[in-house]
PDB file of N, CA and C in Angstrom:
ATOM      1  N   UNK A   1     -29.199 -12.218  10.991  1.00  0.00           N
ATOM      2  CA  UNK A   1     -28.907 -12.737   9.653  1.00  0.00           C
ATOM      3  C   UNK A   1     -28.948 -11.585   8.649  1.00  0.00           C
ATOM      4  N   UNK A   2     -28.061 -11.676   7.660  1.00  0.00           N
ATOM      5  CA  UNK A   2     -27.835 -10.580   6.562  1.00  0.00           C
ATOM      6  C   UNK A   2     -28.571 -11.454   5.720  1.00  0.00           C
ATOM      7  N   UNK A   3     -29.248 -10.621   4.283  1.00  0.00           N
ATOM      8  CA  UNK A   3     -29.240 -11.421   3.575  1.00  0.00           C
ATOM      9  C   UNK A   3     -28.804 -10.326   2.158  1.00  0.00           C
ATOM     10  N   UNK A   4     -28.439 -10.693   1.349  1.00  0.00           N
ATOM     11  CA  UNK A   4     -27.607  -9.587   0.479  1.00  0.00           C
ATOM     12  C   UNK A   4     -27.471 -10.025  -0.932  1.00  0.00           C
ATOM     13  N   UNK A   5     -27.564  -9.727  -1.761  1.00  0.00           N
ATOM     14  CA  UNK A   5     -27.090 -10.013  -3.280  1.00  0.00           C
ATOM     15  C   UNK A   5     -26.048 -10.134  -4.108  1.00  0.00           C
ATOM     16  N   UNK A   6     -25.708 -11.361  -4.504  1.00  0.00           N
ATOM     17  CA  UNK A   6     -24.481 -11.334  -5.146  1.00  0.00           C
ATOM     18  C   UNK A   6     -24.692 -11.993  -6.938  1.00  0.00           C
ATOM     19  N   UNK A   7     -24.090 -10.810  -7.569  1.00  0.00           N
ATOM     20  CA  UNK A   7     -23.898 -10.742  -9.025  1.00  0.00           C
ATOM     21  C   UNK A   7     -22.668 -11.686  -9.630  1.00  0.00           C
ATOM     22  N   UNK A   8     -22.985 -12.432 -10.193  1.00  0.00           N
ATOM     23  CA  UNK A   8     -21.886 -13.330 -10.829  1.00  0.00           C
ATOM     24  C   UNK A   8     -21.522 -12.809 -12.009  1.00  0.00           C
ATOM     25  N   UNK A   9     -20.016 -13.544 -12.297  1.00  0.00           N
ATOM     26  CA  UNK A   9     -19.178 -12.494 -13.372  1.00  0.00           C
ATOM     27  C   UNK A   9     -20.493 -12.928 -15.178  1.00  0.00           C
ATOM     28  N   UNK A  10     -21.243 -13.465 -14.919  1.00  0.00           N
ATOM     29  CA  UNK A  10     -22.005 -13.505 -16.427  1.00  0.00           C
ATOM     30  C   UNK A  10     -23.255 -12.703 -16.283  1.00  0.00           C
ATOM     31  N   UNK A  11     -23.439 -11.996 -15.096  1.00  0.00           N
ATOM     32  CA  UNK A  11     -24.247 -11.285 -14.911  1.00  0.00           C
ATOM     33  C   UNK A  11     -25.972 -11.634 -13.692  1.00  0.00           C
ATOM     34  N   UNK A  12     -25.481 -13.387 -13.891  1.00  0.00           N
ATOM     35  CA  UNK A  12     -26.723 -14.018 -12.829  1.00  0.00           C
ATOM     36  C   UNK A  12     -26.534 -13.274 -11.419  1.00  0.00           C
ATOM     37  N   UNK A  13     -27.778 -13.437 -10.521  1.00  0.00           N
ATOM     38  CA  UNK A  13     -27.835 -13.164  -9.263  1.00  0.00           C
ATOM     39  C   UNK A  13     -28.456 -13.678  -8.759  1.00  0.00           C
ATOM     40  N   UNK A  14     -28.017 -13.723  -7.092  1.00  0.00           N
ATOM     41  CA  UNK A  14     -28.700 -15.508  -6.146  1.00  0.00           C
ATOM     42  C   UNK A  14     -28.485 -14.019  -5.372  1.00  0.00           C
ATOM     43  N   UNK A  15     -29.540 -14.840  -4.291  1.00  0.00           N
ATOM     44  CA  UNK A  15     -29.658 -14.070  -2.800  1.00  0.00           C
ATOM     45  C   UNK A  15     -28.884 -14.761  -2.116  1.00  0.00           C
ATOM     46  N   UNK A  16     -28.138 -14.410  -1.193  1.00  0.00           N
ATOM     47  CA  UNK A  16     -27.396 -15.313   0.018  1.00  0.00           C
ATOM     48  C   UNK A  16     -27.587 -14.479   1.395  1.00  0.00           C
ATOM     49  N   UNK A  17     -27.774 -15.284   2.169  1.00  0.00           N
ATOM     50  CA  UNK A  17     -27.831 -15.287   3.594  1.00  0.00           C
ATOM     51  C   UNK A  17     -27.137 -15.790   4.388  1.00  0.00           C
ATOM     52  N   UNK A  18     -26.281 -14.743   5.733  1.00  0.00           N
ATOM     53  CA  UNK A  18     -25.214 -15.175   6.062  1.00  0.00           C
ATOM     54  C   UNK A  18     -25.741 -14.612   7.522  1.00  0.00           C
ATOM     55  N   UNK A  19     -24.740 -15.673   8.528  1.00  0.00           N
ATOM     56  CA  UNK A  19     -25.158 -15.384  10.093  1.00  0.00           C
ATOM     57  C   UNK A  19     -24.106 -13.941  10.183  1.00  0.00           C
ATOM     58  N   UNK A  20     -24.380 -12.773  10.807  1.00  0.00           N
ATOM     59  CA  UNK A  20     -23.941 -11.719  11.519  1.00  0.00           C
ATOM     60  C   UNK A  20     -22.765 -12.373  12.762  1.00  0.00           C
ATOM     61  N   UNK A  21     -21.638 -11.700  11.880  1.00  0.00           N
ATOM     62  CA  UNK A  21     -20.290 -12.259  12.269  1.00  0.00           C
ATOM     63  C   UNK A  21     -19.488 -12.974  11.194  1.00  0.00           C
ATOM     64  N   UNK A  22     -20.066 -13.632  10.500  1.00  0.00           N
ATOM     65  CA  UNK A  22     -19.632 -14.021   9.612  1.00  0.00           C
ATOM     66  C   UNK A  22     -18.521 -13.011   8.246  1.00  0.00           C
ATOM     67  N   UNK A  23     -18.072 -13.686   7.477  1.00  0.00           N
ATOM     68  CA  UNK A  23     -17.319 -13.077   6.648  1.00  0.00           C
ATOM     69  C   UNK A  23     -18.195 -13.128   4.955  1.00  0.00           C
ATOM     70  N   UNK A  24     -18.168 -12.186   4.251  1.00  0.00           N
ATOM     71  CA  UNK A  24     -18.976 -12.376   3.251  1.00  0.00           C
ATOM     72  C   UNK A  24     -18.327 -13.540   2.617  1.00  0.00           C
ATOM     73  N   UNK A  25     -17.083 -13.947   2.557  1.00  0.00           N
ATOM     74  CA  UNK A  25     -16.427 -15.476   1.634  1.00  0.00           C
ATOM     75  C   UNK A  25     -16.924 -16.775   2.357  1.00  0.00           C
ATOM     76  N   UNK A  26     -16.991 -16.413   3.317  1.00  0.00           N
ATOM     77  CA  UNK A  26     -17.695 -17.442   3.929  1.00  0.00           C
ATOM     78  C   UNK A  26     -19.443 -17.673   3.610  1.00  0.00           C
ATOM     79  N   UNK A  27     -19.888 -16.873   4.160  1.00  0.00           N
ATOM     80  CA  UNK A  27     -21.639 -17.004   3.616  1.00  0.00           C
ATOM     81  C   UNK A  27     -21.973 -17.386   2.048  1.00  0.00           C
ATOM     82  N   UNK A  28     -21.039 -16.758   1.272  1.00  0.00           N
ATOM     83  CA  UNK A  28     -20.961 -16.900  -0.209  1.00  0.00           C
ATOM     84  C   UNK A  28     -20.393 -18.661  -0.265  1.00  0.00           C
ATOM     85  N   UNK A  29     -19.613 -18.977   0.039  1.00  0.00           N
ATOM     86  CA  UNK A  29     -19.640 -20.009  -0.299  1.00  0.00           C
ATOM     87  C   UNK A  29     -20.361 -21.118   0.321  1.00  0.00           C
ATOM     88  N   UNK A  30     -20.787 -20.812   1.322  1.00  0.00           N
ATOM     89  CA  UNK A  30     -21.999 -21.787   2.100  1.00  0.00           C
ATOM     90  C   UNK A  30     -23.030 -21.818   1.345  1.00  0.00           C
ATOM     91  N   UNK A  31     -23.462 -20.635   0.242  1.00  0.00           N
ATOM     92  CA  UNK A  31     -24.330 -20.850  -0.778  1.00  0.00           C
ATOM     93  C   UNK A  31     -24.288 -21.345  -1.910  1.00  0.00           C
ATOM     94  N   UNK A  32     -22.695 -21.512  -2.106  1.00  0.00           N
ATOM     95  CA  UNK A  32     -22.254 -22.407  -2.964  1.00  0.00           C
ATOM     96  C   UNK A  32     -22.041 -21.321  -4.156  1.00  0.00           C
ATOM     97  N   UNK A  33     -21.267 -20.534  -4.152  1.00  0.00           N
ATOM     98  CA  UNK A  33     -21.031 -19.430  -4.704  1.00  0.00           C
ATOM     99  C   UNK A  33     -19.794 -19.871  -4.964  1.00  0.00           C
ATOM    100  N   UNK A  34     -19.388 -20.630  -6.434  1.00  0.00           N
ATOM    101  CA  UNK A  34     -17.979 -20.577  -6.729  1.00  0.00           C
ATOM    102  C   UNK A  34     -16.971 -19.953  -7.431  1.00  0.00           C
ATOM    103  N   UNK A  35     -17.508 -18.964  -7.939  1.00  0.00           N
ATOM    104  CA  UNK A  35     -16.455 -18.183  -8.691  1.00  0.00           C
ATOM    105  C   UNK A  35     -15.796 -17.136  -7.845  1.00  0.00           C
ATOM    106  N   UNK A  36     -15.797 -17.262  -6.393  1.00  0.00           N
ATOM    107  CA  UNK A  36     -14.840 -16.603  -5.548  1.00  0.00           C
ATOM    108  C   UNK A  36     -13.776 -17.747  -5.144  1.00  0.00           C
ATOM    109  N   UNK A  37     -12.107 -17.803  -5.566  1.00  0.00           N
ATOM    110  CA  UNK A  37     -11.871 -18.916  -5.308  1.00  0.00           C
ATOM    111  C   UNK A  37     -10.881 -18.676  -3.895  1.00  0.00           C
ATOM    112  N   UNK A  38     -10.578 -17.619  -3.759  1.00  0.00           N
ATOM    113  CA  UNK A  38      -9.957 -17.549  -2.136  1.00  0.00           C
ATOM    114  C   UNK A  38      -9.038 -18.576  -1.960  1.00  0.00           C
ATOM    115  N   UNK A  39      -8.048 -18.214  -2.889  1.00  0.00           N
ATOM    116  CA  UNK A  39      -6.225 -19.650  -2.859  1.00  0.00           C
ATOM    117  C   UNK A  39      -6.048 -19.781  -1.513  1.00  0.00           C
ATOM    118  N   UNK A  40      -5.741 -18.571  -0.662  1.00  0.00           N
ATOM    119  CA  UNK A  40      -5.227 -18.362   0.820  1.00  0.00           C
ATOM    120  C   UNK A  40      -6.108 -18.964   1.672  1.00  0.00           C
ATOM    121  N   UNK A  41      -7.326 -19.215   1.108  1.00  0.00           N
ATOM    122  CA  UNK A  41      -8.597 -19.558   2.492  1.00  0.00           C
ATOM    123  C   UNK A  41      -9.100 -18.551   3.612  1.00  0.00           C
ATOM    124  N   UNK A  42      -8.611 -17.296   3.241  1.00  0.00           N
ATOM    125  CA  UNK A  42      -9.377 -16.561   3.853  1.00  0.00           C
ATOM    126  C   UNK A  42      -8.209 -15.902   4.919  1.00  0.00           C
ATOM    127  N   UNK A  43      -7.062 -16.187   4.034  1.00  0.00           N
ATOM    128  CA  UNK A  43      -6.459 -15.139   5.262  1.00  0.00           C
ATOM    129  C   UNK A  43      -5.638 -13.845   4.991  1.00  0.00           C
ATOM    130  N   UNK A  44      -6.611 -13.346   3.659  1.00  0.00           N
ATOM    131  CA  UNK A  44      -6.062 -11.714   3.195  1.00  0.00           C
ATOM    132  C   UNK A  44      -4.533 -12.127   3.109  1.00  0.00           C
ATOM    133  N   UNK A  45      -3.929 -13.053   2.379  1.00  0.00           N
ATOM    134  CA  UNK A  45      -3.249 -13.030   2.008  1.00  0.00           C
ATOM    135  C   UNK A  45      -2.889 -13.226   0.153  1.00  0.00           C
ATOM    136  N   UNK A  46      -3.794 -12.833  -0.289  1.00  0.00           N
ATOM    137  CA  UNK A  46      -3.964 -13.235  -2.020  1.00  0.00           C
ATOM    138  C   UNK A  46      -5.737 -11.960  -2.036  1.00  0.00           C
ATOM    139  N   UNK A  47      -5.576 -11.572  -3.081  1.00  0.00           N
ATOM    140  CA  UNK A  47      -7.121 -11.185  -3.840  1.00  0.00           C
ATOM    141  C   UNK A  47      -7.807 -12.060  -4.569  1.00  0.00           C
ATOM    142  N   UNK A  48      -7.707 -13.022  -4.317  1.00  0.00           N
ATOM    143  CA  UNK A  48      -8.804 -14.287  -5.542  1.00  0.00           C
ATOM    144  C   UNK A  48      -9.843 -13.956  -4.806  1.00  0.00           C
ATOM    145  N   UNK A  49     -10.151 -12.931  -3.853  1.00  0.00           N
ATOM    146  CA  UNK A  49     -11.755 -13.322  -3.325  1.00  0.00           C
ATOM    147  C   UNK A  49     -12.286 -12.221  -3.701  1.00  0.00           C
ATOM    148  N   UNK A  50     -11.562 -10.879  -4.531  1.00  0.00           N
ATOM    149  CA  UNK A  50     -11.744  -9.612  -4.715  1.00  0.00           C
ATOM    150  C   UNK A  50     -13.618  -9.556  -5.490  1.00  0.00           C
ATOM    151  N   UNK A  51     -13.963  -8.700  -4.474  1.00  0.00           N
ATOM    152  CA  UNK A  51     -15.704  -8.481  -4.981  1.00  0.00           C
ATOM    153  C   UNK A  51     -15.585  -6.668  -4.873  1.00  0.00           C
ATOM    154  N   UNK A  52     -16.677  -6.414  -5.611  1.00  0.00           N
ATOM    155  CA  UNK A  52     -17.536  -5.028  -5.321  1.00  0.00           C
ATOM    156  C   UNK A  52     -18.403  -4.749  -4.756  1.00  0.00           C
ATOM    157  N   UNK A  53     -18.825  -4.006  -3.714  1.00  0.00           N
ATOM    158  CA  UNK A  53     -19.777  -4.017  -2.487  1.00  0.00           C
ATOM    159  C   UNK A  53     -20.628  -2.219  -2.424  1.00  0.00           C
ATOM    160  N   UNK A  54     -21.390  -2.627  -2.784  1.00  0.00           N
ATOM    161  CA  UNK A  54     -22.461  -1.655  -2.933  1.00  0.00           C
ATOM    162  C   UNK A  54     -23.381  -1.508  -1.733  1.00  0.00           C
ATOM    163  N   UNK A  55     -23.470  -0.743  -0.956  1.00  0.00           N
ATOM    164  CA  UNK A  55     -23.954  -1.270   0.441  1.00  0.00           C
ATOM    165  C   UNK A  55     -24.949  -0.376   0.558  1.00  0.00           C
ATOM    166  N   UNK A  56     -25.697  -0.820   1.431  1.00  0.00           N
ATOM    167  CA  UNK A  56     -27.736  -0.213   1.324  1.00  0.00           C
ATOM    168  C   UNK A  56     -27.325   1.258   1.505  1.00  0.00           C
ATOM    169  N   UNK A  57     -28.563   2.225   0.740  1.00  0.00           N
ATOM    170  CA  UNK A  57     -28.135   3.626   0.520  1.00  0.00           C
ATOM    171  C   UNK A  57     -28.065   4.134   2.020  1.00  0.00           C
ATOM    172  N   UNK A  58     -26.804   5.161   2.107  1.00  0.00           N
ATOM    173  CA  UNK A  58     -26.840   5.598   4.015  1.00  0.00           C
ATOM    174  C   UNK A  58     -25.820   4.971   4.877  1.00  0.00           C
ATOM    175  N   UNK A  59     -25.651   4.027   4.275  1.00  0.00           N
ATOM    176  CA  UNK A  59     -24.790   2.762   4.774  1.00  0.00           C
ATOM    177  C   UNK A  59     -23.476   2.768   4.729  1.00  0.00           C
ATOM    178  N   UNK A  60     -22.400   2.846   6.120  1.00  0.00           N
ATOM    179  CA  UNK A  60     -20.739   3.206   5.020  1.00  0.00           C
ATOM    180  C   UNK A  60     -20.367   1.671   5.821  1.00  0.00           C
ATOM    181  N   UNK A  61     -19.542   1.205   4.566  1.00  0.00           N
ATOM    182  CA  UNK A  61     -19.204  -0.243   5.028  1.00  0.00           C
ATOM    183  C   UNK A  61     -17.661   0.378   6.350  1.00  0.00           C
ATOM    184  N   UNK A  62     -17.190  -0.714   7.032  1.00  0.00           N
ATOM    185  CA  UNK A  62     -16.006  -0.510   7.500  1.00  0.00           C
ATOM    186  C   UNK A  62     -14.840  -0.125   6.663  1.00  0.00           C
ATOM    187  N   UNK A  63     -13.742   0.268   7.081  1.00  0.00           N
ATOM    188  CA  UNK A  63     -12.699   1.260   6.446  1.00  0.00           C
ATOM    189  C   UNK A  63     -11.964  -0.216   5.795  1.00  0.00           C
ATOM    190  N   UNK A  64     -11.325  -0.094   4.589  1.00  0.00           N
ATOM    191  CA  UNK A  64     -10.400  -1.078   4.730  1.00  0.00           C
ATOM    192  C   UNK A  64      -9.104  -1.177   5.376  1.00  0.00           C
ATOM    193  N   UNK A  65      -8.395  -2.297   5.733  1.00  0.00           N
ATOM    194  CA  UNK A  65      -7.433  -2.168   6.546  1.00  0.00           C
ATOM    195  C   UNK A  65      -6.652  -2.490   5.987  1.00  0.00           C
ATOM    196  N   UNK A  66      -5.067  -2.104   6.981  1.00  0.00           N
ATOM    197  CA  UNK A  66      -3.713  -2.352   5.970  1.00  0.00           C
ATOM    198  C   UNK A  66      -3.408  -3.300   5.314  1.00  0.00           C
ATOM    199  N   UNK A  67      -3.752  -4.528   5.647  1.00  0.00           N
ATOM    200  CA  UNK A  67      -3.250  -5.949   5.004  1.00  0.00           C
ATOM    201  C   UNK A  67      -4.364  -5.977   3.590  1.00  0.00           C
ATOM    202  N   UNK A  68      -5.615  -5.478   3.994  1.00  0.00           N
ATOM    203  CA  UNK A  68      -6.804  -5.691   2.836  1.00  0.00           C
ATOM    204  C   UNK A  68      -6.266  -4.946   1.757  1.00  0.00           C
ATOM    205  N   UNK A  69      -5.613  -3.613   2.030  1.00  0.00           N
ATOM    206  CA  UNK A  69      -5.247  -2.389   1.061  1.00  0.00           C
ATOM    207  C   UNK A  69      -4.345  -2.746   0.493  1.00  0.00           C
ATOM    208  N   UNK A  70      -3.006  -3.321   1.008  1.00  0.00           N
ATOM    209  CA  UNK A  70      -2.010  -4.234   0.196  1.00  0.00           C
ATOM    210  C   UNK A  70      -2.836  -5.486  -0.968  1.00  0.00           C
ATOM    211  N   UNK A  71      -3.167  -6.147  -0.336  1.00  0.00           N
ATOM    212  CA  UNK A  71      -3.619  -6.801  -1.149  1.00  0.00           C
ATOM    213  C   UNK A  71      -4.463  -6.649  -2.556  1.00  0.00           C
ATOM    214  N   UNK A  72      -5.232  -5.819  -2.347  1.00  0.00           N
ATOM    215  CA  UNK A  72      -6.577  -4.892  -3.389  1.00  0.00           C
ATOM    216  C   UNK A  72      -5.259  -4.358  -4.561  1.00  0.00           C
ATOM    217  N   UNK A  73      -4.242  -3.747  -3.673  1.00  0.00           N
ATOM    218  CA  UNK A  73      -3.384  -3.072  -4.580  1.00  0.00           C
ATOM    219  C   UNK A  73      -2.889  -4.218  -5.537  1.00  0.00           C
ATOM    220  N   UNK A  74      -2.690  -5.093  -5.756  1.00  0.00           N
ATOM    221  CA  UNK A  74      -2.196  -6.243  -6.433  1.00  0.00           C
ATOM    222  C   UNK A  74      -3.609  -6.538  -7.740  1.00  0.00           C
ATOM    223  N   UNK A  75      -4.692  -6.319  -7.697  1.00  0.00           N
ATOM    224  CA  UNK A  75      -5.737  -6.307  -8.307  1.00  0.00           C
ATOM    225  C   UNK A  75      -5.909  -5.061  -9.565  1.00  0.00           C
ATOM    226  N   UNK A  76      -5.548  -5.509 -10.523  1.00  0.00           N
ATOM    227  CA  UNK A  76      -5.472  -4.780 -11.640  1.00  0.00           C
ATOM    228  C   UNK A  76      -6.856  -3.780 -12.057  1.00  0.00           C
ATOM    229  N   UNK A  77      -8.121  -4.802 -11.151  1.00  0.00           N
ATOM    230  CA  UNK A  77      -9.660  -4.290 -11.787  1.00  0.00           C
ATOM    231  C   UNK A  77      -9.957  -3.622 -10.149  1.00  0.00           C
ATOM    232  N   UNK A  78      -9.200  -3.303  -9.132  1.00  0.00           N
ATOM    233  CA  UNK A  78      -9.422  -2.291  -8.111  1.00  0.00           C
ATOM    234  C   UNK A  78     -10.026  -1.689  -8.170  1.00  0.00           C
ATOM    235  N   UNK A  79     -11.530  -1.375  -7.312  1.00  0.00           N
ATOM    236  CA  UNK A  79     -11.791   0.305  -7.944  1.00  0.00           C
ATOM    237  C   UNK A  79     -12.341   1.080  -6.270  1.00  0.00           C
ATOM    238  N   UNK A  80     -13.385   1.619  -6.338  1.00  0.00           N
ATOM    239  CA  UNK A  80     -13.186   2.513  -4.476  1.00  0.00           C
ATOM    240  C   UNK A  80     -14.359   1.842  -4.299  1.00  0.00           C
ATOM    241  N   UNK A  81     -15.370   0.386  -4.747  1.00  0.00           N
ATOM    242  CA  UNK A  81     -15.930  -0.103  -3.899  1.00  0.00           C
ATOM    243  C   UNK A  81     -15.524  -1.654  -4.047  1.00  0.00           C
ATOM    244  N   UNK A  82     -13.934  -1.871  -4.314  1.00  0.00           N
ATOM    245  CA  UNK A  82     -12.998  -3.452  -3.740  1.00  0.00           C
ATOM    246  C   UNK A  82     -13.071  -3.478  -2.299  1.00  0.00           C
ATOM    247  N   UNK A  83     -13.486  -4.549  -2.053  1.00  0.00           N
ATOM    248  CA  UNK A  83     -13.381  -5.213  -1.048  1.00  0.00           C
ATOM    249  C   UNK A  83     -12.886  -6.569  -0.810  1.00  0.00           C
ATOM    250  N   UNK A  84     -12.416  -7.553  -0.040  1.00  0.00           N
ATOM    251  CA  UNK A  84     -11.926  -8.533   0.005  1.00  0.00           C
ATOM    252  C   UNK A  84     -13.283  -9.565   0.771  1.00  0.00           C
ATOM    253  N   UNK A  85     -13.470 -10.328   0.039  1.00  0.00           N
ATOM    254  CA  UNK A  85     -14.646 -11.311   1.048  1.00  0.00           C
ATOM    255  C   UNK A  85     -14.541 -11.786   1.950  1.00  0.00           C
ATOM    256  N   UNK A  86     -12.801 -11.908   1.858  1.00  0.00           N
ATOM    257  CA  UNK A  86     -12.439 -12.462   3.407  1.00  0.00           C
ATOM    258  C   UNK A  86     -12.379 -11.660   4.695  1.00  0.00           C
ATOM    259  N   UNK A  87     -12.144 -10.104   4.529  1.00  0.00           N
ATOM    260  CA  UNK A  87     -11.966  -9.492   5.485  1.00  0.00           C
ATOM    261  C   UNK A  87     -13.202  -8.254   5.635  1.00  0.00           C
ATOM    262  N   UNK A  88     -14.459  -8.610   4.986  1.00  0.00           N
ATOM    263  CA  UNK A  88     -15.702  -7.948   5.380  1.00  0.00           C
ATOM    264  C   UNK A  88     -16.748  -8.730   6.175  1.00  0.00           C
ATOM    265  N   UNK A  89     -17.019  -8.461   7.176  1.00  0.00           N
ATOM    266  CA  UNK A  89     -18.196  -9.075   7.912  1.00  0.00           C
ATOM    267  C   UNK A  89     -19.111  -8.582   8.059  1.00  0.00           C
ATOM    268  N   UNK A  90     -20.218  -9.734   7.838  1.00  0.00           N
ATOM    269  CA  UNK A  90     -21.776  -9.282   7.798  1.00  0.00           C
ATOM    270  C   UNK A  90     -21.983  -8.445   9.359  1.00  0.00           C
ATOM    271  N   UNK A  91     -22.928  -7.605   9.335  1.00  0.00           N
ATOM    272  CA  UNK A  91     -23.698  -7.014  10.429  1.00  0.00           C
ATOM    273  C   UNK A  91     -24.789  -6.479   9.611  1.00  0.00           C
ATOM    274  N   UNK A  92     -25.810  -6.267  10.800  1.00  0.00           N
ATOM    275  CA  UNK A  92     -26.982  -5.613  10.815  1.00  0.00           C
ATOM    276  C   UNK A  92     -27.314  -4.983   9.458  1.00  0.00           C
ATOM    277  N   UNK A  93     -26.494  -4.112   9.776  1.00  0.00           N
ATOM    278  CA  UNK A  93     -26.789  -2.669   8.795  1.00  0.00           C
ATOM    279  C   UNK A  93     -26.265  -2.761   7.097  1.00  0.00           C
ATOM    280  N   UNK A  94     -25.857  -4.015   6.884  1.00  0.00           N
ATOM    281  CA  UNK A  94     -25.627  -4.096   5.333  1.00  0.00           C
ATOM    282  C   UNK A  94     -26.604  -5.589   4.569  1.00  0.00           C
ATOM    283  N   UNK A  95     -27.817  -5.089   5.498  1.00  0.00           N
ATOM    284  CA  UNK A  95     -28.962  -5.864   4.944  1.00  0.00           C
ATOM    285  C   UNK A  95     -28.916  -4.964   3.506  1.00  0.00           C
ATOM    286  N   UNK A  96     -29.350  -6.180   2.266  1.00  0.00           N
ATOM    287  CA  UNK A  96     -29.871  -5.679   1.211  1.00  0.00           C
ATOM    288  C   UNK A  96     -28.429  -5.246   0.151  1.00  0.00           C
ATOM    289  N   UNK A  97     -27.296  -5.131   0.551  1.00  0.00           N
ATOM    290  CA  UNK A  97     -25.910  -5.147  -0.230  1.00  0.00           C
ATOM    291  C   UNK A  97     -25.878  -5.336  -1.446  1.00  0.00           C
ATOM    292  N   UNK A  98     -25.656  -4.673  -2.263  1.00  0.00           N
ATOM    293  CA  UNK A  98     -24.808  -5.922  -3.675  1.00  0.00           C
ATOM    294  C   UNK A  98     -23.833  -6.010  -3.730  1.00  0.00           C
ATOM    295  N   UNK A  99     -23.105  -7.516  -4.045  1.00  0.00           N
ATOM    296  CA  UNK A  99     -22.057  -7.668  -4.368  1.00  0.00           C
ATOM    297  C   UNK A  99     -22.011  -8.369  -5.630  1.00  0.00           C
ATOM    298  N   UNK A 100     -20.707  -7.858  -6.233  1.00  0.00           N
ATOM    299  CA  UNK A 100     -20.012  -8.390  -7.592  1.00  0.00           C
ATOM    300  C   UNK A 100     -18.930  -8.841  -7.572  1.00  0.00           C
ATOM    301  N   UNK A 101     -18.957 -10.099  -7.823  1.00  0.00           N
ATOM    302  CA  UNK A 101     -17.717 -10.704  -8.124  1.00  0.00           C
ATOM    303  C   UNK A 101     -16.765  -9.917  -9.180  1.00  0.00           C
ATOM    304  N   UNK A 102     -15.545  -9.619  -8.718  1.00  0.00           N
ATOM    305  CA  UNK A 102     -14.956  -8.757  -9.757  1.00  0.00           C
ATOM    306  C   UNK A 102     -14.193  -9.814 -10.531  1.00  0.00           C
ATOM    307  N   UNK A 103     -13.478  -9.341 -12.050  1.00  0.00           N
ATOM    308  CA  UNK A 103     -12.653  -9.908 -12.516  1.00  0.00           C
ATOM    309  C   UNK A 103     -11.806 -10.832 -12.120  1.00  0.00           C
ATOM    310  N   UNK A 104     -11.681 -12.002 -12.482  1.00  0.00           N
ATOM    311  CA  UNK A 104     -10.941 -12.859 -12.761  1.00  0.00           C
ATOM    312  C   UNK A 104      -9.157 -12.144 -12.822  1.00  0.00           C
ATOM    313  N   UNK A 105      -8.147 -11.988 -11.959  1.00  0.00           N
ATOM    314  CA  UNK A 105      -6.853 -11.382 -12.059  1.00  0.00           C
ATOM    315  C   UNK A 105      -6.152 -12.876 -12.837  1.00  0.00           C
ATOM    316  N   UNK A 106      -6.270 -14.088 -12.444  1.00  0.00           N
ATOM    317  CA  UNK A 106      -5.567 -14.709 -13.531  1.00  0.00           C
ATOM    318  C   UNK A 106      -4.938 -15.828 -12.190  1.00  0.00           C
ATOM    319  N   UNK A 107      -5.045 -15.445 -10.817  1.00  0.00           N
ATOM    320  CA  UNK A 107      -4.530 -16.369  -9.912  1.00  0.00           C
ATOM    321  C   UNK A 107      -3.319 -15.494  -9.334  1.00  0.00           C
ATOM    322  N   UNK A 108      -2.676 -14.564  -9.891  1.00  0.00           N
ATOM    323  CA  UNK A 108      -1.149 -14.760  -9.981  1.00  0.00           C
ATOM    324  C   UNK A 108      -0.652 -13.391  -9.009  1.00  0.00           C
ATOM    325  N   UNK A 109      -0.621 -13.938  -7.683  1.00  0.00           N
ATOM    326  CA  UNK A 109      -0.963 -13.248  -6.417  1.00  0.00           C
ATOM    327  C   UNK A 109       0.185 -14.169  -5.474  1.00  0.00           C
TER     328      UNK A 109
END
């Protein structure tokens, strides 16, 4: 089990805990985390799930991949720690994470 921090766009923060394997959009919303709204459902096809991922010091998250990088590119508030919630999965080693819900793009993806 991960358990990791996520910052909401007004600045609150909840702990969430997610099973290893899992996808961070997934664990996030099992906690009932709604301001990630994920139109596509999770299939890296849209950025509505676009977060910032700060990962425990030492720690390099996985590379992003081609479909994630297309997509991010469509995200006006992009920056070099975007990630997609749908296409990051919890493991071991990103106990303790923060994540931020990034900006609101407007839907229009």
């Amino acid at each position: 089990m991960a358990r990791f921090t996520v910052q909401m766009r007004n600045g609150d923060q909840m702990e969430v805990t997610g099973r290893d394997g899992a996808t961070l959009l997934k664990a996030m919303r099992k906690a009932g985390v709604e301001e990630v709204v994920a139109q596509c459902g999770g299939g890296c096809a849209c950025a509505t799930c676009h977060v910032y991922v700060t990962p425990p010091e030492g720690v390099a998250l996985p590379p992003v991949g081609p479909a994630e990088a297309r997509m991010l590119a469509t995200s006006r508030y992009r920056t070099l720690s975007s990630r997609l919630s749908c296409q990051l999965k919890l493991e071991p080693g990103l106990e303790q994470m923060l994540v931020v819900i990034a900006p609101d793009d407007g839907g229009d993806f």
